[in-house]
Protein backbone atom coordinates (compact mmCIF):
# COMPACT_ATOMS: atom_id res chain seq x y z
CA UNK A 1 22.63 7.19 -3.95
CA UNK A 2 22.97 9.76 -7.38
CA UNK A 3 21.28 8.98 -10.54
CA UNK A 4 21.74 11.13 -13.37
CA UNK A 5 19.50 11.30 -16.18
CA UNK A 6 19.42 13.35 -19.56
CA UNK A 7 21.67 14.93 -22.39
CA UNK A 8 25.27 13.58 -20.85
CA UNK A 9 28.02 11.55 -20.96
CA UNK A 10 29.25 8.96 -18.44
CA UNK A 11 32.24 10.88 -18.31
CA UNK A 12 30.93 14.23 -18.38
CA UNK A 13 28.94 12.84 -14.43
CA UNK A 14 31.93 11.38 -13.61
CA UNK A 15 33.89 14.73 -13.73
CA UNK A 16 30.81 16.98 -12.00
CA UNK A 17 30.57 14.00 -9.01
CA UNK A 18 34.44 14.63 -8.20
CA UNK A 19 34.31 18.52 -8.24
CA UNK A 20 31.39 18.88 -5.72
CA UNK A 21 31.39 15.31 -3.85
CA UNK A 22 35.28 14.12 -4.45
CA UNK A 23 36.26 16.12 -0.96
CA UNK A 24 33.32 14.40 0.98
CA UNK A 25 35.46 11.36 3.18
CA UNK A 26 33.86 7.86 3.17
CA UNK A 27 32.02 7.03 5.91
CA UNK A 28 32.68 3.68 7.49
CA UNK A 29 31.23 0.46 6.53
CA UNK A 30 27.47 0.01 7.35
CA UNK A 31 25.92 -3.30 7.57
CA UNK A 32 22.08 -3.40 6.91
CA UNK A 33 19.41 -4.70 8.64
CA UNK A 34 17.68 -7.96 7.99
CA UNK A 35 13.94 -7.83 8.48
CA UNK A 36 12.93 -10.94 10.97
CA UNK A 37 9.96 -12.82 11.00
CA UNK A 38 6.68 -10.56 12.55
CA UNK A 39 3.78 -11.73 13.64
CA UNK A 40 0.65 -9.45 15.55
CA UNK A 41 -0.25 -12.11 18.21
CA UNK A 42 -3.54 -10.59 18.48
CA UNK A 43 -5.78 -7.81 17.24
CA UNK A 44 -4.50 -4.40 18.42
CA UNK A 45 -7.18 -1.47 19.20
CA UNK A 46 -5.72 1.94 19.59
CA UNK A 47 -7.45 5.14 20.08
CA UNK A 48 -6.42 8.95 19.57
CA UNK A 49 -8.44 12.07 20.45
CA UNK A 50 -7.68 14.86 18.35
CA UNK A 51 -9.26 18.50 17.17
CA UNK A 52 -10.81 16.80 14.51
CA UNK A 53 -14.50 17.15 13.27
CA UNK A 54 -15.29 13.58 11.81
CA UNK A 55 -13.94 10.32 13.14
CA UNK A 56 -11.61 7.98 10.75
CA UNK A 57 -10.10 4.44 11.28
CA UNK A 58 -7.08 2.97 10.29
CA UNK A 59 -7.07 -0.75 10.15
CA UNK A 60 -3.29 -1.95 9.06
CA UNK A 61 -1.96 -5.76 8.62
CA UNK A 62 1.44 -6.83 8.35
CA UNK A 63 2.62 -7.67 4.90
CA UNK A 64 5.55 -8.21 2.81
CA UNK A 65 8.36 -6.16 1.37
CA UNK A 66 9.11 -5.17 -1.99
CA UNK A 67 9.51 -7.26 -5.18
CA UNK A 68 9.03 -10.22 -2.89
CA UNK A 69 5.84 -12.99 -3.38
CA UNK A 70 2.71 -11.79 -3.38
CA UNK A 71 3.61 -7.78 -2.88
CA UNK A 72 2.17 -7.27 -6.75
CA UNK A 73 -1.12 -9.38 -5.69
CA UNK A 74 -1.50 -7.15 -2.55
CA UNK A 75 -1.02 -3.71 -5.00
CA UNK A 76 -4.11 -4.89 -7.19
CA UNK A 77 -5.69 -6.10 -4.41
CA UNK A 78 -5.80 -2.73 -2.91
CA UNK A 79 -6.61 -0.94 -6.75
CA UNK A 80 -10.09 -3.43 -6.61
CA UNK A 81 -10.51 -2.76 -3.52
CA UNK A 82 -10.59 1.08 -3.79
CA UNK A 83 -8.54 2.28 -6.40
CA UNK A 84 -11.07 3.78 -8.77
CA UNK A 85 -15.13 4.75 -8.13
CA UNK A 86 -15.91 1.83 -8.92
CA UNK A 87 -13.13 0.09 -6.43
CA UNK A 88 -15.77 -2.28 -4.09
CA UNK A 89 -14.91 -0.11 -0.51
CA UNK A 90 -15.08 3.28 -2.69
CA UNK A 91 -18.65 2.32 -4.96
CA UNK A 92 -19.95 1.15 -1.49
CA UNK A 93 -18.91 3.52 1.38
CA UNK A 94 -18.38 6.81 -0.38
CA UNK A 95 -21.16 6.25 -2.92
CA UNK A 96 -23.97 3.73 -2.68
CA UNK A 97 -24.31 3.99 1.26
CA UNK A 98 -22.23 7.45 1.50
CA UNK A 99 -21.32 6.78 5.42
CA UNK A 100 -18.14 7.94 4.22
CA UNK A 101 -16.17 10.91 2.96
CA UNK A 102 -13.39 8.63 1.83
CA UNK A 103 -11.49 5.49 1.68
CA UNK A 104 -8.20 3.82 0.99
CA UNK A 105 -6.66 0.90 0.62
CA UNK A 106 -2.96 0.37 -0.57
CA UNK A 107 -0.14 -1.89 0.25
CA UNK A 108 3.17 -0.45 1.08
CA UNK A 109 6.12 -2.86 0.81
CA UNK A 110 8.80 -1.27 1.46
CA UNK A 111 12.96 -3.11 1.33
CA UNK A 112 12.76 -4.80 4.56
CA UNK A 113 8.86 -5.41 5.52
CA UNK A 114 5.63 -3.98 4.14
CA UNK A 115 1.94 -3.58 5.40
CA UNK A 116 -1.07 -3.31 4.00
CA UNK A 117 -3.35 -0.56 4.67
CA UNK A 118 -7.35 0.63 4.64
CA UNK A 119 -8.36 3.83 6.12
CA UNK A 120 -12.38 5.50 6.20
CA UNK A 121 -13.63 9.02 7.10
CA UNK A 122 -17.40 8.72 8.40
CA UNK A 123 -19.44 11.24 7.25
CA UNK A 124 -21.38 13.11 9.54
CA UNK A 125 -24.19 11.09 11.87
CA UNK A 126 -22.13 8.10 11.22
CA UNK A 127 -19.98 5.70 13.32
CA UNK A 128 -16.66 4.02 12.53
CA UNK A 129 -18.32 0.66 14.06
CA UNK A 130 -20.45 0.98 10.95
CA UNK A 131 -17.27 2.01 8.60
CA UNK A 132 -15.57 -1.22 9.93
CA UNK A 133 -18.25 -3.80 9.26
CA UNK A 134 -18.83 -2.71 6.40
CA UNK A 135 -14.86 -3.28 5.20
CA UNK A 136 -15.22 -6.26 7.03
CA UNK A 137 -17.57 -7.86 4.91
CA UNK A 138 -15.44 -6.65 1.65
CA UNK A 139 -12.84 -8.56 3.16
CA UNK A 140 -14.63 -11.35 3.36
CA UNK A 141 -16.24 -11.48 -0.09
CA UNK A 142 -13.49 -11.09 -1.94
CA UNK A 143 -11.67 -13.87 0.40
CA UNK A 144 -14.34 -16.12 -0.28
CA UNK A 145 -15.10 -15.17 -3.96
CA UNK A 146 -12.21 -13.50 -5.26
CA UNK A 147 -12.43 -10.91 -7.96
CA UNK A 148 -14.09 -10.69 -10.85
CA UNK A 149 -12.55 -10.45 -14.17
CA UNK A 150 -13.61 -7.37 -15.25
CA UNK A 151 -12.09 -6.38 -11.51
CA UNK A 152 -8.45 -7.58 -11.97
CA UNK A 153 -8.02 -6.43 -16.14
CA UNK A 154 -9.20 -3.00 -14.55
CA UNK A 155 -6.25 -3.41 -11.64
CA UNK A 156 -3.78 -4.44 -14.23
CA UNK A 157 -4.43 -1.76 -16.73
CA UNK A 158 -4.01 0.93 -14.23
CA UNK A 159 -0.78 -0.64 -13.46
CA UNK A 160 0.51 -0.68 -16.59
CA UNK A 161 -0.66 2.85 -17.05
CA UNK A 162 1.13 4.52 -14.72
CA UNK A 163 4.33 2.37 -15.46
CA UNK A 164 4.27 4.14 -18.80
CA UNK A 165 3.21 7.56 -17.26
CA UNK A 166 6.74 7.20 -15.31
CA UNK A 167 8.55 7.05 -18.89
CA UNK A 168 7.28 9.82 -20.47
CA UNK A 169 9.38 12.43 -18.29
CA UNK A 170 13.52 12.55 -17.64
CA UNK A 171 13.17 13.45 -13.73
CA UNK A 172 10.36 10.28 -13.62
CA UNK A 173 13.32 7.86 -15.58
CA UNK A 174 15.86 8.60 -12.99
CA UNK A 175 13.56 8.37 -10.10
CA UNK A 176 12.89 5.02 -11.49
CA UNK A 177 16.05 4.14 -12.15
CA UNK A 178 17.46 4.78 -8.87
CA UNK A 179 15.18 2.73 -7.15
CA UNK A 180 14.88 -0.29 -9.06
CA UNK A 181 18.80 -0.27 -8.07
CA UNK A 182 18.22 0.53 -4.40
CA UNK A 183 15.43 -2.11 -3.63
CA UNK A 184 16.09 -4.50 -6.64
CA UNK A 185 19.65 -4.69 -7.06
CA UNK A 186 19.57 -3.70 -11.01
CA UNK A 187 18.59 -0.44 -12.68
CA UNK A 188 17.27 -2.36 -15.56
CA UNK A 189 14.14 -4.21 -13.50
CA UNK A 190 11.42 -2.92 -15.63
CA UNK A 191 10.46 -5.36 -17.48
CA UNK A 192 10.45 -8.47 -15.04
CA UNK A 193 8.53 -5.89 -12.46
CA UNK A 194 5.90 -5.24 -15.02
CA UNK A 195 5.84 -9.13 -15.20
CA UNK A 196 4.89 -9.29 -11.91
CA UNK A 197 1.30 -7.88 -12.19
CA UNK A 198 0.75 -9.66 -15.86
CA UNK A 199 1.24 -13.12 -14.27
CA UNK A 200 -1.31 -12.36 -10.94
CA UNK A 201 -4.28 -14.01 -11.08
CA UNK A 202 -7.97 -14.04 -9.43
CA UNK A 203 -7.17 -16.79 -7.62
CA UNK A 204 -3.93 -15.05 -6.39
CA UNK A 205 -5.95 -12.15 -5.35
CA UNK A 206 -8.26 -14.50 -3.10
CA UNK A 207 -5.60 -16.03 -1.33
CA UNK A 208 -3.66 -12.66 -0.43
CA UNK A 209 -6.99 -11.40 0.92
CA UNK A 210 -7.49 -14.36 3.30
CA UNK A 211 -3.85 -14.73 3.94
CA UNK A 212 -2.72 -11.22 4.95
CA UNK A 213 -6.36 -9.18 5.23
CA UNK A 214 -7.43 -12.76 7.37
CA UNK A 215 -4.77 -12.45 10.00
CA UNK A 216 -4.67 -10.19 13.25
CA UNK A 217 -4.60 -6.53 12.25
CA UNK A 218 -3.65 -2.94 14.23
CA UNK A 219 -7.03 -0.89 14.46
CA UNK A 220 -6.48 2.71 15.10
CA UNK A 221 -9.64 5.07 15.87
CA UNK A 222 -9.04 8.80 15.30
CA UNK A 223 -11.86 10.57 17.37
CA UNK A 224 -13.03 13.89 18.36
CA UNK A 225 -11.97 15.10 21.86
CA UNK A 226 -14.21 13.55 24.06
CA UNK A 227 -15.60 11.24 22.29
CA UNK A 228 -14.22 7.83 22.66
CA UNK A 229 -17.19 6.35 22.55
CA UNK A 230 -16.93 6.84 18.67
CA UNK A 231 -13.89 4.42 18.24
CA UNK A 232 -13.89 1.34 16.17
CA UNK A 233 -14.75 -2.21 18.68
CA UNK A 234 -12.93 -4.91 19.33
CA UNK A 235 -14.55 -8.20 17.70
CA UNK A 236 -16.14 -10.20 20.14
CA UNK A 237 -14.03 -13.60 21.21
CA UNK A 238 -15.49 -16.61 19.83
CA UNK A 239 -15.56 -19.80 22.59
């Protein structure tokens, strides 16, 4: 896919696409996948040794893809989460308790599925045991409690933010362009995708949490060589 942005004419592409593409044959007819239904049966716990010096985890959940229900309420969800110092994993890990050098949390939706993503460095002398419980009981709050308002107008505003960041240049227009066409079927999609984030609410965010960040989950542990021992645990079956 071409998009072509800046001081032109419609005709003026036209004419430059058939002197360097126009001898290119077209390729055959592709028909594109369609994304089936996923679910993790159970909670998956993978570990890696690596030449690393500190041990991080991965914990991933399956999600949904882009533009589709609840992928905006997943974005802010991972912006509160830790999007900003003051994001709850960020203020708490990285700052208040510092067990970690750093944390994410983002959801990727992507055009045929998505997943939803939180990864921690420890720092030094601690575990990723202790990294995971303590994301654990994020999760939880904010499944039982939801955010706060201050929480989600901070989320949104960001959002907004950078979707006027991505007009201000002509390569960032085109980029923009060219995928709101690809994944949403029609160039001009900025408006109703802005829409998308305005219209979330707290009680939006609460139910994403406990409906995606509830369910079974992939756990990776990255460890030093040697020491397995460091990995992220399985939670213990209930009766």
């Amino acid at each position: 896919m071409l998009t072509v942005a800046g001081d032109v004419t419609a005709g003026e592409v036209k004419a430059m696409v058939q002197k360097y593409f126009g001898e290119i044959p077209r390729g055959p007819a592709i028909t594109r996948p369609v994304a089936t239904g996923f679910t993790l049966p159970r909670d998956t716990m993978v570990v890696l040794e690596d030449k690393v010096q500190l041990p991080r985890v991965y914990l991933n959940w399956h999600s949904v893809r882009l533009y589709s229900q609840d992928d905006a309420a997943l974005k802010l969800l991972g912006y509160i989460l830790a999007g900003s110092k003051n994001g709850r994993l960020t203020e708490r890990l990285v700052y208040d308790q510092q067990v970690a050098t750093d944390v994410v949390a983002e959801n990727d939706s992507k055009r045929l599925d998505g997943d939803f993503l939180i990864y921690a460095t420890a720092r030094p002398g601690h575990s990723l045991p202790e990294l995971q419980d303590l994301i654990d009981t994020a999760i939880r709050r904010i499944g039982a409690e939801g955010p706060t308002a201050r929480e989600l107008e901070q989320a949104k505003n960001n959002i907004e933010s950078s979707f006027l960041n991505r007009l201000e240049r002509v390569s960032s227009k085109a980029n923009q362009l060219n995928s709101y066409y690809y994944f949403a079927g029609s160039p001009d999609f900025f408006n109703q995708d802005l829409a998308r984030y305005r219209a979330v609410t707290a009680a939006d965010i609460q139910r994403v949490a406990r409906q995606y960040l509830g369910a079974h989950r992939v756990v990776l542990s990255i460890v030093p060589e040697g020491k397995p021992g460091m990995a992220a645990k399985a939670p213990e079956a209930t009766p």
